[in-house]
Protein backbone atom coordinates (compact mmCIF):
# COMPACT_ATOMS: atom_id res chain seq x y z
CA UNK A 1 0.00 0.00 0.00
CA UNK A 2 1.24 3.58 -0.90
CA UNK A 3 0.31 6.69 1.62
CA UNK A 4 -3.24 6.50 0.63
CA UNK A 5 -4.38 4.00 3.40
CA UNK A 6 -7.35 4.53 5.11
CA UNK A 7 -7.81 6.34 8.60
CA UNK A 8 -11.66 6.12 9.65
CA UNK A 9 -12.55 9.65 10.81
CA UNK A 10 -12.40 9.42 14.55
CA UNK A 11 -8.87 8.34 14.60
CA UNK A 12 -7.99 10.90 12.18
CA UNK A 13 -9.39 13.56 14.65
CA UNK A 14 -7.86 12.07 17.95
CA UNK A 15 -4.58 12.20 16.57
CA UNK A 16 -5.55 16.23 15.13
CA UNK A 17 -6.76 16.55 19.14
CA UNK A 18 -3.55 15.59 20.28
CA UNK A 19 -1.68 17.63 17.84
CA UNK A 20 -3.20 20.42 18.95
CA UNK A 21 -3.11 19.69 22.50
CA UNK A 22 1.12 19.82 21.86
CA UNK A 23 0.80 23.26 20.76
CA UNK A 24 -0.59 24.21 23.53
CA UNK A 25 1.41 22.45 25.82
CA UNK A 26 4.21 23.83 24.02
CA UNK A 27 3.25 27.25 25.10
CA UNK A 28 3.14 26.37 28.29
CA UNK A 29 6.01 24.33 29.35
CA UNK A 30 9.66 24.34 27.75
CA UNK A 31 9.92 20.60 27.51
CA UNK A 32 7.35 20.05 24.73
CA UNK A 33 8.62 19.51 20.94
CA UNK A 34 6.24 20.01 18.29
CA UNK A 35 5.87 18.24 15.03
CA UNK A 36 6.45 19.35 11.88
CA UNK A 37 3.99 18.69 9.09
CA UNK A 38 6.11 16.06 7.87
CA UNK A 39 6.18 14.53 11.20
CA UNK A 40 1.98 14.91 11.69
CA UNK A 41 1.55 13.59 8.64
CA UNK A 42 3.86 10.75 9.24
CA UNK A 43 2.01 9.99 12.50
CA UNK A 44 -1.15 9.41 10.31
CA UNK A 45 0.08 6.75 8.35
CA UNK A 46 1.44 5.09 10.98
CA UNK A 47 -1.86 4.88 12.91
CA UNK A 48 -3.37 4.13 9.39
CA UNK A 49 -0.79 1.28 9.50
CA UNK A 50 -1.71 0.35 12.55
CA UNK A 51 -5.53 0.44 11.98
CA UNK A 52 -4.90 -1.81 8.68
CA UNK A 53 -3.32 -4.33 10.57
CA UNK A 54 -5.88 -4.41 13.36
CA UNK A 55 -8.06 -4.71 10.53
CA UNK A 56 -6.38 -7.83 8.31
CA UNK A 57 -5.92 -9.17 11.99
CA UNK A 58 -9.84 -9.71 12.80
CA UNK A 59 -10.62 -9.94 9.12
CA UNK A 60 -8.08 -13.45 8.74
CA UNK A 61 -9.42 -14.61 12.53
CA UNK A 62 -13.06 -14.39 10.97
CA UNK A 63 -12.32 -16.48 7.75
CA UNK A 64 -10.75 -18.76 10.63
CA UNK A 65 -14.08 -18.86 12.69
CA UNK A 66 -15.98 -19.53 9.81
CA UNK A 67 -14.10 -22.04 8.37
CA UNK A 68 -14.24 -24.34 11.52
CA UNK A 69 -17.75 -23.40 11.17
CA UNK A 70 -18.31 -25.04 7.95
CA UNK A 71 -16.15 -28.12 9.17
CA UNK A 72 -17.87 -28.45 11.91
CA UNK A 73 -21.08 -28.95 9.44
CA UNK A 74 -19.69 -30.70 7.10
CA UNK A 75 -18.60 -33.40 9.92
CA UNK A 76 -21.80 -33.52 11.26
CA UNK A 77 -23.20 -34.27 8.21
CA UNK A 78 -21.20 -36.73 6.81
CA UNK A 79 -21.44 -38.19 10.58
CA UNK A 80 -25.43 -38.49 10.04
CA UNK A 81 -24.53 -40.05 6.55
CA UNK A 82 -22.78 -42.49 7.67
CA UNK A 83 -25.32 -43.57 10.68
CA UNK A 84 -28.44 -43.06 8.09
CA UNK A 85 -26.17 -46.06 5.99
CA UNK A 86 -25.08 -47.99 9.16
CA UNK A 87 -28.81 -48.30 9.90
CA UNK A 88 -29.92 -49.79 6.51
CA UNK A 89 -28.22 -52.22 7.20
CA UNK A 90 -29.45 -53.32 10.67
């Protein structure tokens, strides 16, 4: 992926908040160093990184789930196959 991944909105704005919350803190108190633009935007991406993997994360452990899903069916029925042919011939 290029710098075009995707940052849903409220993430977006929490890092804006905090941002924002440097400059002022900057004002205040001499130990506070501020990002650039290059550095803001940098912090983006990697929460957009981050979000993308949390993302791929749950999306792979759902495609998990519902595969054991479907084995779990598929068992079942080839379990009530075989008893519907184990009783024909009782």
């Amino acid at each position: 992926m290029g710098d075009d991944r995707i940052l849903p909105q409220q993430q977006g704005t929490e890092i804006e908040m905090w941002v924002d919350q440097r400059i002022s803190d900057a004002a205040k108190y001499d130990n506070v160093e501020l990002l650039d633009e290059g550095g803001v935007f940098s912090l983006h991406m990697l929460a957009a990184r981050i979000y993308a993997a949390g993302w791929n994360d749950g999306s792979r452990a759902e495609s998990e789930r519902m595969r054991g899903a479907q084995r779990r069916r598929d068992e079942a029925r080839h379990a009530a196959a075989a008893d519907t042919e184990g009783q024909g011939h009782e």
